[in-house]
Protein backbone atom coordinates (compact mmCIF):
# COMPACT_ATOMS: atom_id res chain seq x y z
CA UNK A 1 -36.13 -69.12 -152.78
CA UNK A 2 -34.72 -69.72 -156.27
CA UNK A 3 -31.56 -71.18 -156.71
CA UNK A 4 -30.83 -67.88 -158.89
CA UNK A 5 -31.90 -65.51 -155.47
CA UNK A 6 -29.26 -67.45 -153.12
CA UNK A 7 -26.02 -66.31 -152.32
CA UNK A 8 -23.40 -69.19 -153.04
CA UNK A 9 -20.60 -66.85 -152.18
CA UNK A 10 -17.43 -68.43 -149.86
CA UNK A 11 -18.82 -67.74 -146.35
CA UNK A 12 -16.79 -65.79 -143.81
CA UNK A 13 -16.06 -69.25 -141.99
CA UNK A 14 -15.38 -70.67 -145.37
CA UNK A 15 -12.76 -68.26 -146.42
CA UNK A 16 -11.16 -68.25 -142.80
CA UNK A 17 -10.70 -72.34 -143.24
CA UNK A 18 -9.44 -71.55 -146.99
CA UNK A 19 -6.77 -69.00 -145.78
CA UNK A 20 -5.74 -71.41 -143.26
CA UNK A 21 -5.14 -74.23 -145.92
CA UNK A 22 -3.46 -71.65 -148.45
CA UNK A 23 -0.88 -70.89 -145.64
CA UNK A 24 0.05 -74.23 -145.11
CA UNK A 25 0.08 -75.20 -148.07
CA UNK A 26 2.16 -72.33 -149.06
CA UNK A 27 4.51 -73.16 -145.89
CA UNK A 28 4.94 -76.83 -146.67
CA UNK A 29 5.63 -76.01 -150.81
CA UNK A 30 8.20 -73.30 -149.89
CA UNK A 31 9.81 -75.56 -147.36
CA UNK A 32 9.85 -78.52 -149.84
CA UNK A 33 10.98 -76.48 -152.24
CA UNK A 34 14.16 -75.26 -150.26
CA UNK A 35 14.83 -78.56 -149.28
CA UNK A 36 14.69 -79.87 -153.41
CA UNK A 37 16.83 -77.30 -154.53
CA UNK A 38 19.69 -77.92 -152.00
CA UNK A 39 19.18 -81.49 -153.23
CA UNK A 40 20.90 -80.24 -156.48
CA UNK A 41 24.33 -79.40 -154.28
CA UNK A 42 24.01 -82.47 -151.88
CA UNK A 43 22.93 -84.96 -154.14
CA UNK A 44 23.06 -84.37 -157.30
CA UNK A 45 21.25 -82.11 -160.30
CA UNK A 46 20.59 -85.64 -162.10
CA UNK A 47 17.99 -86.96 -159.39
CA UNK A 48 16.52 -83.32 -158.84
CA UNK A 49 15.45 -82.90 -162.38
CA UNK A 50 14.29 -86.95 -161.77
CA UNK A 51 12.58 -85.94 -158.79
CA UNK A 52 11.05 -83.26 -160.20
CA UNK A 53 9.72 -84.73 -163.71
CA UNK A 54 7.15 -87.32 -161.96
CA UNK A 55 5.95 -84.98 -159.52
CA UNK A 56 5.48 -82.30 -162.00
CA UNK A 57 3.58 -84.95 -164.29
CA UNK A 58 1.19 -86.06 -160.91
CA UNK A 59 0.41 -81.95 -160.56
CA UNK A 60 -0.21 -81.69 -164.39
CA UNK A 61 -2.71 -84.89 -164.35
CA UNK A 62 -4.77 -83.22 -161.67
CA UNK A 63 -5.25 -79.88 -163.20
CA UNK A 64 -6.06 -81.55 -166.84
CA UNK A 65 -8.39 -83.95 -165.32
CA UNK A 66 -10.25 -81.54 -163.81
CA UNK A 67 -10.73 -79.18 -167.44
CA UNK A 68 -11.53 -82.78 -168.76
CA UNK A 69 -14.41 -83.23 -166.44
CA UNK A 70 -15.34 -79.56 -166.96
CA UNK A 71 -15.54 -80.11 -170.51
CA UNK A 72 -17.46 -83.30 -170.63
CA UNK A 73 -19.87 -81.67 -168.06
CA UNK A 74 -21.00 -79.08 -170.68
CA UNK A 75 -21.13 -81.95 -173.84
CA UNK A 76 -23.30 -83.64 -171.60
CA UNK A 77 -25.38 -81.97 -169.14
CA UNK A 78 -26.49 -83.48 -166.28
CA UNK A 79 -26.72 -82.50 -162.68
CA UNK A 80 -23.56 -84.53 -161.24
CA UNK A 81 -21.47 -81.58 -163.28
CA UNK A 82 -22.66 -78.00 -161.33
CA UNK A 83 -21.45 -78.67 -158.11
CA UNK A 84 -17.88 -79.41 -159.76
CA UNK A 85 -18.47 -76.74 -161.82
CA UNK A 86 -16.25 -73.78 -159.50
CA UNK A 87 -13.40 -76.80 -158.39
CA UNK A 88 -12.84 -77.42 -162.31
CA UNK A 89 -12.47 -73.88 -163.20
CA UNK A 90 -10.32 -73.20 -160.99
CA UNK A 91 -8.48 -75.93 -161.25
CA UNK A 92 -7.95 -75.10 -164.98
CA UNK A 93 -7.28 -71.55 -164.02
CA UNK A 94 -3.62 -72.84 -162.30
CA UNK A 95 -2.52 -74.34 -166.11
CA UNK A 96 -0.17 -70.57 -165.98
CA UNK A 97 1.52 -71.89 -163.21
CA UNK A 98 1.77 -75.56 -164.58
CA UNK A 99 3.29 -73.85 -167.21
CA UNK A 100 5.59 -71.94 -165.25
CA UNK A 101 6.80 -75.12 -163.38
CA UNK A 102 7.54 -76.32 -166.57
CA UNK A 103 10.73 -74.34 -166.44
CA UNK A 104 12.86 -76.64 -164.97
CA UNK A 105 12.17 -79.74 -167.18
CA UNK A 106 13.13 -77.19 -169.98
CA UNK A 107 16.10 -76.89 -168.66
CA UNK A 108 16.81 -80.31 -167.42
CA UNK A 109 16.21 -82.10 -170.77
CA UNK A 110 19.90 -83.04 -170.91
CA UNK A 111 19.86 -84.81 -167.61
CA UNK A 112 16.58 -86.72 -168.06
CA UNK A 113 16.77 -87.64 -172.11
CA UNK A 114 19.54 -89.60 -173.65
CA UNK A 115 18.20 -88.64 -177.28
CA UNK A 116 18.78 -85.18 -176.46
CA UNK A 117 23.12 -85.92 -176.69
CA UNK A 118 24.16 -85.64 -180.32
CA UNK A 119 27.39 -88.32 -179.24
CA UNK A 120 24.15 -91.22 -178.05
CA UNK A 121 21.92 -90.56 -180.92
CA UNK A 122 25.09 -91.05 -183.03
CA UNK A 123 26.37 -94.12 -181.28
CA UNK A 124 22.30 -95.81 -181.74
CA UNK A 125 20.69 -96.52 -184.87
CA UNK A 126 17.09 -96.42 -183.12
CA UNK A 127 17.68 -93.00 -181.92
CA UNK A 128 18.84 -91.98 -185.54
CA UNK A 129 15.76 -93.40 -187.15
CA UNK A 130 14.01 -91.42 -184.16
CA UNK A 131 15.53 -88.28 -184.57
CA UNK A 132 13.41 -86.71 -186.73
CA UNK A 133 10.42 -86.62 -184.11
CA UNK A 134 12.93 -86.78 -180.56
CA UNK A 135 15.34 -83.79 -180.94
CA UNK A 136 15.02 -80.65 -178.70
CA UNK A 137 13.81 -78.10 -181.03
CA UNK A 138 10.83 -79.71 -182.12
CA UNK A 139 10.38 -81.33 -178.55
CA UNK A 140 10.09 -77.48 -176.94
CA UNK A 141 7.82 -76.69 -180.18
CA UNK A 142 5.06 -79.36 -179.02
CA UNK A 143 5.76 -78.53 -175.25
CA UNK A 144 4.73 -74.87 -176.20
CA UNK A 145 1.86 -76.26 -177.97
CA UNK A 146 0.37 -78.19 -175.14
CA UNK A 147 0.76 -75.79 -173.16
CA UNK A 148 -0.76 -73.13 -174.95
CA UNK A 149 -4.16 -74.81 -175.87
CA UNK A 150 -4.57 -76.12 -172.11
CA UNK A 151 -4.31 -72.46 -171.00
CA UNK A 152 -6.52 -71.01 -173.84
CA UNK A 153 -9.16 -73.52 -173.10
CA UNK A 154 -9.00 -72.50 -169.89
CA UNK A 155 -9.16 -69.15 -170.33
CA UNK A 156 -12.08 -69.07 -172.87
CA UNK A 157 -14.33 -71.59 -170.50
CA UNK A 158 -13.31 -69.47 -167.23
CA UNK A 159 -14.30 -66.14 -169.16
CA UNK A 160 -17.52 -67.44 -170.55
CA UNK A 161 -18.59 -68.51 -167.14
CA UNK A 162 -18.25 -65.76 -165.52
CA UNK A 163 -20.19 -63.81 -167.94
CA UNK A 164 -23.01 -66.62 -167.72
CA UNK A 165 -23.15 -65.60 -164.35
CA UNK A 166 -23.60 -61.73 -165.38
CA UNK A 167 -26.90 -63.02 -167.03
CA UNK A 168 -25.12 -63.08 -170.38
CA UNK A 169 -26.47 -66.01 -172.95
CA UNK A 170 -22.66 -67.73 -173.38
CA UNK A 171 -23.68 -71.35 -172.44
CA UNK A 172 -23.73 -72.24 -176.19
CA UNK A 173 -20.04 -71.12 -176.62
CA UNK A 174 -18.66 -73.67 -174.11
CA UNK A 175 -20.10 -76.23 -175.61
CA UNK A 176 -19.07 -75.54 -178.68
CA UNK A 177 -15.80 -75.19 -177.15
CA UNK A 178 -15.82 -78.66 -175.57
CA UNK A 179 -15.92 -80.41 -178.20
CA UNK A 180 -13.07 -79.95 -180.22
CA UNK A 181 -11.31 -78.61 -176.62
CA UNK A 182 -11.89 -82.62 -175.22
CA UNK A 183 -10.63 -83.75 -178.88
CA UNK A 184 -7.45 -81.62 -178.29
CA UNK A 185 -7.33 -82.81 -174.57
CA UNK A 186 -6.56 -86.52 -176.07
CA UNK A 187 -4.19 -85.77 -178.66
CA UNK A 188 -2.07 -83.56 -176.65
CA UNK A 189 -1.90 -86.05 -173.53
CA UNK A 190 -0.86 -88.77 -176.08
CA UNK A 191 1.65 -86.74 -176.93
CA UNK A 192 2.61 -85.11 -173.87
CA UNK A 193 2.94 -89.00 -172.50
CA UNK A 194 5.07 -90.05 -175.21
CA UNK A 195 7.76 -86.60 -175.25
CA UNK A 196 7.65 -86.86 -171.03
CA UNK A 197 7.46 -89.96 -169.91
CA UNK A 198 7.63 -92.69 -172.37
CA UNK A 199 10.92 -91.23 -174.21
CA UNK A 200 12.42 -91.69 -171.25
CA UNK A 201 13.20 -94.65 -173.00
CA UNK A 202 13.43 -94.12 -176.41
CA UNK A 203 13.79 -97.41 -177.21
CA UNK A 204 10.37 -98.61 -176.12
CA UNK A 205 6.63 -97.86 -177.57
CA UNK A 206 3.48 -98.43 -176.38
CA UNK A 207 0.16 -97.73 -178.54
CA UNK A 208 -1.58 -97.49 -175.19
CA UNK A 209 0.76 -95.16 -173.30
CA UNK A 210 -1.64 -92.38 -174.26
CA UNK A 211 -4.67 -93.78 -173.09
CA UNK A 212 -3.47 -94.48 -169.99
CA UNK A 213 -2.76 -91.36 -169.03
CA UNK A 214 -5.89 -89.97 -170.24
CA UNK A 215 -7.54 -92.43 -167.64
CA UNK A 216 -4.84 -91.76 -165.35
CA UNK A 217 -5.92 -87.67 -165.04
CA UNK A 218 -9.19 -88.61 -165.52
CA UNK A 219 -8.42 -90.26 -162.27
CA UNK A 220 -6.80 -88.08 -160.44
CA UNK A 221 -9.25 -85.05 -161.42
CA UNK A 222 -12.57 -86.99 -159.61
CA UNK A 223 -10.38 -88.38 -156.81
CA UNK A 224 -9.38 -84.69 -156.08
CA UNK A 225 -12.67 -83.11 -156.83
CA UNK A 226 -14.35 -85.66 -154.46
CA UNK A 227 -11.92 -85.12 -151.78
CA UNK A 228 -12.23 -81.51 -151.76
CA UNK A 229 -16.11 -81.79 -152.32
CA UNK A 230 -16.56 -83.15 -148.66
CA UNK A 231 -14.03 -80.77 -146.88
CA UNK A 232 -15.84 -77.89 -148.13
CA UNK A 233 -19.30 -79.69 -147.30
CA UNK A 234 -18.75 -78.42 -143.92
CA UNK A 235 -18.81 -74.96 -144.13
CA UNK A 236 -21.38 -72.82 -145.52
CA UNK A 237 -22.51 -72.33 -148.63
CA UNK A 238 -21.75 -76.01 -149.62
CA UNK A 239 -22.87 -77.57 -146.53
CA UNK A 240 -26.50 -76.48 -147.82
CA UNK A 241 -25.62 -78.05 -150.72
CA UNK A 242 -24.04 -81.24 -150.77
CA UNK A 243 -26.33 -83.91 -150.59
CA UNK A 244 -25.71 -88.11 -150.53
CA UNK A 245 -26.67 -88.01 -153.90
CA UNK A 246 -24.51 -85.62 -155.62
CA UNK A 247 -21.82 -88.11 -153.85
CA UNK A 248 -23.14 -91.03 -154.76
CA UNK A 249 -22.89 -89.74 -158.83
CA UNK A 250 -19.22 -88.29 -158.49
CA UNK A 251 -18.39 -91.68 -156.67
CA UNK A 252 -20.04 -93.93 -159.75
CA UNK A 253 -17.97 -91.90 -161.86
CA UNK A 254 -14.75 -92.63 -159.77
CA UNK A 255 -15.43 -96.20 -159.59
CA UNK A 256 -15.53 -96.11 -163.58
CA UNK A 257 -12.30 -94.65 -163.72
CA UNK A 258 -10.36 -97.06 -161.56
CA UNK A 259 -11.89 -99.57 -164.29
CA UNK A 260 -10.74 -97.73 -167.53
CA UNK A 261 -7.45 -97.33 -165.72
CA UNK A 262 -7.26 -100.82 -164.95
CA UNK A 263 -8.36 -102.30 -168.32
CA UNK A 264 -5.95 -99.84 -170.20
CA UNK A 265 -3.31 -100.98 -167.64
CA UNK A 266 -3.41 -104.56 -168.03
CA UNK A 267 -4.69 -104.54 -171.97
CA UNK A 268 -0.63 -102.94 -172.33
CA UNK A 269 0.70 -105.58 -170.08
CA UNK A 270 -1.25 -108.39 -171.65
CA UNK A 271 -0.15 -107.84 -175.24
CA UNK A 272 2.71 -107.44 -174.45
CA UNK A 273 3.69 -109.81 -172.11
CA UNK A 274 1.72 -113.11 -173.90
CA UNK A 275 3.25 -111.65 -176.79
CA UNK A 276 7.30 -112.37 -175.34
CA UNK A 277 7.98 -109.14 -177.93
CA UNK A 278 11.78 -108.87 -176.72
CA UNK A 279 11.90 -104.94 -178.32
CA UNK A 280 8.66 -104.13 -175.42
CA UNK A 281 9.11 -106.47 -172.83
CA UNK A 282 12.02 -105.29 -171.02
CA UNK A 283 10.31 -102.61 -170.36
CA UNK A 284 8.20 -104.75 -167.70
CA UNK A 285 11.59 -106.69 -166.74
CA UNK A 286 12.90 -103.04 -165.49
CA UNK A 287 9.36 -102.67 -163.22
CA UNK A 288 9.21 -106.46 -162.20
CA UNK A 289 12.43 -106.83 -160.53
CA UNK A 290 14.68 -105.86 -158.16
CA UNK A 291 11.53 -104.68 -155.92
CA UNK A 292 9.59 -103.07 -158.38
CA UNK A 293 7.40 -105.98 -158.71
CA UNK A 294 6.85 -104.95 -154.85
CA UNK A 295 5.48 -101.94 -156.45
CA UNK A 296 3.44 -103.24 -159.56
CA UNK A 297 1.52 -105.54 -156.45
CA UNK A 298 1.01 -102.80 -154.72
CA UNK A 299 -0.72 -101.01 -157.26
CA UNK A 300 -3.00 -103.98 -157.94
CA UNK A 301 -4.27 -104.15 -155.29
CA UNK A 302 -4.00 -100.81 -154.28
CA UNK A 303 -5.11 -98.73 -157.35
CA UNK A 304 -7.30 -101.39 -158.67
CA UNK A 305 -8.77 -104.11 -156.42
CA UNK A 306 -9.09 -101.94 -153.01
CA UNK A 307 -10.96 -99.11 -154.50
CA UNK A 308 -12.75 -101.65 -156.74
CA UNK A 309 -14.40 -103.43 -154.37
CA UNK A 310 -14.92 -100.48 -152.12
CA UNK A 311 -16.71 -98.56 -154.51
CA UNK A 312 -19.42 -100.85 -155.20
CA UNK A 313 -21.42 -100.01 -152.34
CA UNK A 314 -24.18 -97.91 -152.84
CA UNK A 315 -24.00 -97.10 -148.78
CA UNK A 316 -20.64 -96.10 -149.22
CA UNK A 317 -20.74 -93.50 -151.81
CA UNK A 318 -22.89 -91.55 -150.39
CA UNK A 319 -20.96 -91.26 -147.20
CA UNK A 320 -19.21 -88.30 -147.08
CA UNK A 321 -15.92 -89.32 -145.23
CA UNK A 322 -15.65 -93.04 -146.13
CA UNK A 323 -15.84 -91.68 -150.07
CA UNK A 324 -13.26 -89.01 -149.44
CA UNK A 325 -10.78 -91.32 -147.96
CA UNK A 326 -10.86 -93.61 -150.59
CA UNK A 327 -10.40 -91.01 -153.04
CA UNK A 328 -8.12 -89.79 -151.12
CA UNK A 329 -6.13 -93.21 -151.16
CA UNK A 330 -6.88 -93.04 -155.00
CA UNK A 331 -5.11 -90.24 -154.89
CA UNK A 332 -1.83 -91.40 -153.04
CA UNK A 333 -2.04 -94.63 -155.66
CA UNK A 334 -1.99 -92.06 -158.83
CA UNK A 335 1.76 -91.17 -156.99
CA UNK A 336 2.80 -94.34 -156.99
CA UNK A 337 1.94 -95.04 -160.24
CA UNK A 338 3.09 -92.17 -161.60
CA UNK A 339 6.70 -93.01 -160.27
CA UNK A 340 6.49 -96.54 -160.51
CA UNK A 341 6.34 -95.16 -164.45
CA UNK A 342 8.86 -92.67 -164.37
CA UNK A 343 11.56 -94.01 -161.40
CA UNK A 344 12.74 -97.37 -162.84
CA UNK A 345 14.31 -95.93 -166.25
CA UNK A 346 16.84 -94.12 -164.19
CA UNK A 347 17.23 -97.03 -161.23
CA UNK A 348 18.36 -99.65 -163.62
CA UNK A 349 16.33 -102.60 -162.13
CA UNK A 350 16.71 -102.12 -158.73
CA UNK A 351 14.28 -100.16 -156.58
CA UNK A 352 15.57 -96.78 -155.49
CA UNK A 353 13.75 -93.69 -153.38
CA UNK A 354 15.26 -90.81 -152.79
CA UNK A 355 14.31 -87.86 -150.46
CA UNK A 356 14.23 -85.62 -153.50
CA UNK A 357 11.41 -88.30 -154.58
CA UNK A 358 9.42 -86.86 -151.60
CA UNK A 359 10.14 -83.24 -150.97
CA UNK A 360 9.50 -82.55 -154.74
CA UNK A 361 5.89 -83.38 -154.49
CA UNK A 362 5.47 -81.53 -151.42
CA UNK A 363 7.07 -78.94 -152.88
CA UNK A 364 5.05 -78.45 -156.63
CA UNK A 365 1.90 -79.87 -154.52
CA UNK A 366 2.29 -77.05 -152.04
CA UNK A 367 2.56 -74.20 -154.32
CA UNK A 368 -0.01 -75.51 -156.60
CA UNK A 369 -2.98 -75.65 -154.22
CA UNK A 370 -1.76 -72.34 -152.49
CA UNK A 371 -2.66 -71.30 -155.90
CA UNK A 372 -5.30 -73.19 -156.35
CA UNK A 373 -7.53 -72.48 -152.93
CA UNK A 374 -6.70 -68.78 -154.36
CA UNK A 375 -8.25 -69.34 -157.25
CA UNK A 376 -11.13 -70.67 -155.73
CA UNK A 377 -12.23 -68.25 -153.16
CA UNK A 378 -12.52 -65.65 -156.03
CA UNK A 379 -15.82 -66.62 -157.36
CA UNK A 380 -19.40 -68.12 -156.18
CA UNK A 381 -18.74 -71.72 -155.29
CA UNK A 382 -21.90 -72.46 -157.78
CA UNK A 383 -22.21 -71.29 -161.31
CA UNK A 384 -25.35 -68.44 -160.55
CA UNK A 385 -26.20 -68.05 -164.89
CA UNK A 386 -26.49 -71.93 -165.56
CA UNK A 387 -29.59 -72.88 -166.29
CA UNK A 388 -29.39 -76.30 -164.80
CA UNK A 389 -28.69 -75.05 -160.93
CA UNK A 390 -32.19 -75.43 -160.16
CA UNK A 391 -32.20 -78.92 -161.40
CA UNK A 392 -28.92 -79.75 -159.42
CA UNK A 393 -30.17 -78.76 -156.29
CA UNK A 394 -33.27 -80.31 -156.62
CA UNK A 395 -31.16 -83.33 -158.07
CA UNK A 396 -29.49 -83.84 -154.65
CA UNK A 397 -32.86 -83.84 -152.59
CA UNK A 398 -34.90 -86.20 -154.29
């Protein structure tokens, strides 16, 4: 039977197993929620909007590394790219509610950015020569623009596809699309790094900052695809599916992410560092002390080195629950990093957690893949119209 003739709709045990998931998810996101919020009476609003920024970065990273890897599937073909296809899509079809849970950054910008007080930016002569780029209006204007383009991108790839699979000749439109859409996808996480995260600390730069978080989704995208790649593998329609060797190419792909993370990462701290530039380097002093540094190690080996290592064998790749435990693990590193960025501008050298610092992620992460294992049930968990399914599953059995 052709691949065209099969029915890759969610199976009945399927969507049982992805209503089960939804409602926990849901359960755990509404309870971590509840618990955040109260956070802002019994601690205070200062660490929930703290809390709240580096988890809602994390969420952001996955759902933009996933409409990366959808884009750079259609510039470049290739069979590795179908069986992500339906995960990437929807995916990129939660940017409304990234968007959304953008809300409370919006309104915590007072609490999280000093250059956002008239009385600091007065007081610093860095902040005045800043101003002209860091002041709120302007700072909501790019915020809106971000967000915009991720969600039309979205929406024009998610609406295209879904005609392809109406027999309608569209592929030529995404591609098109990609393009500029992946060209768009860089300038806007440069930017997005520098207004979020890196203005944190105004006075600090970083000409790399961008880049690694462009690595950093691209990360956190195949470390999530994988992972939920081999939980669906045992249901039907993906357990017919799923071969060793579709693993094997998403896992070469992870593996070559930990390394662009981990060049871009140390390329920053090299410069600067064998540089002794006194404007940059306390930037380092604030994450190497105080037990940070505990931290930094941690990611070393843990981001970098672990996965590094473990990712080199063949044998290993194409074993479905040793690869989705390291991803998974990739996964749990991305969260560290992610605060281990974010965290020690507000901690002032000395290594701080608080229980915000965990319920927030349950909370966004709840909600968004509630959302997300929604989004997913509502179509064919293969792309029926693209030309290259054949291929793919022919791909996985040779």
């Amino acid at each position: 039977m052709t691949a065209q003739g099969r029915d890759f709709a969610v199976s009945a045990e399927l969507g049982a197993d992805l209503r089960k998931w939804r409602t926990r998810a849901l359960a755990a996101g509404v309870t971590g929620a509840a618990l955040t919020f109260a956070g802002i009476f019994l601690v205070s609003p200062f660490q929930f909007y703290r809390s709240y920024l580096w988890a809602y970065v994390f969420y952001v990273g996955v759902a933009l590394g996933s409409l990366a890897w959808l884009m750079l599937q259609y510039l470049t073909g290739g069979a590795w790219g179908v069986v992500i296809r339906r995960p990437t899509e929807a995916a990129a079809r939660t940017l409304p509610l990234i968007a959304l849970m953008f809300l409370p950054i919006l309104i915590g910008i007072p609490n999280l950015y000093q250059w956002s007080h008239t009385s600091a930016v007065a007081a610093d002569s860095i902040l005045q020569h800043k101003r002209v780029y860091l002041n709120v209006p302007f700072f909501l204007i790019r915020a809106a623009v971000y967000l915009a383009g991720w969600n039309l991108l979205a929406w024009l790839l998610n609406r295209w596809s879904a005609r392809e699979d109406e027999g309608l000749a569209v592929h030529g439109k995404m591609v098109a699309v990609s393009g500029p859409g992946l060209v768009f996808w860089g300038f806007s996480i440069t930017f997005m790094a520098i207004d979020w995260v890196l203005s944190l600390n105004p006075h600090w730069f970083s000409t790399i900052f961008g880049m690694l978080f462009m690595a950093g989704q691209g990360l956190s995208g195949m470390a999530f695809l994988i992972t939920l790649l081999v939980l669906l593998s045992y249901r039907r329609p993906m357990s017919e599916v799923l071969t060793p060797r579709h693993l094997h190419d998403l896992g070469k792909l992870l593996l070559a992410m930990v390394m662009v993370w981990a060049y871009f990462t140390f390329s920053q701290f090299l410069i600067i560092w064998s540089g002794n530039l006194p404007d940059e380097i306390t930037w380092y002093q604030n994450r190497l002390s105080g037990g940070w540094g505990y931290v930094g190690l941690l990611l070393v080996v843990g981001h970098f080195a672990l996965p590094f290592a473990l990712l080199l064998s063949r044998d290993l790749k194409r074993n479905f629950k040793l690869l989705a435990g390291i991803a998974l693990f990739v996964l749990l590193m991305r969260f560290v990093d992610i605060y281990w960025l974010v965290a020690p501008d507000f901690s002032h050298g000395k290594f701080t957690l608080s229980w915000m610092d965990i319920t927030a992620p349950v909370a966004l992460g709840g909600i968004w893949l509630a959302y997300f294992l929604m989004q997913l049930e509502k179509r064919p968990l293969l792309p029926l119209g693209d030309a290259h399914l054949e291929e793919a599953l022919q791909h996985g059995r040779e």
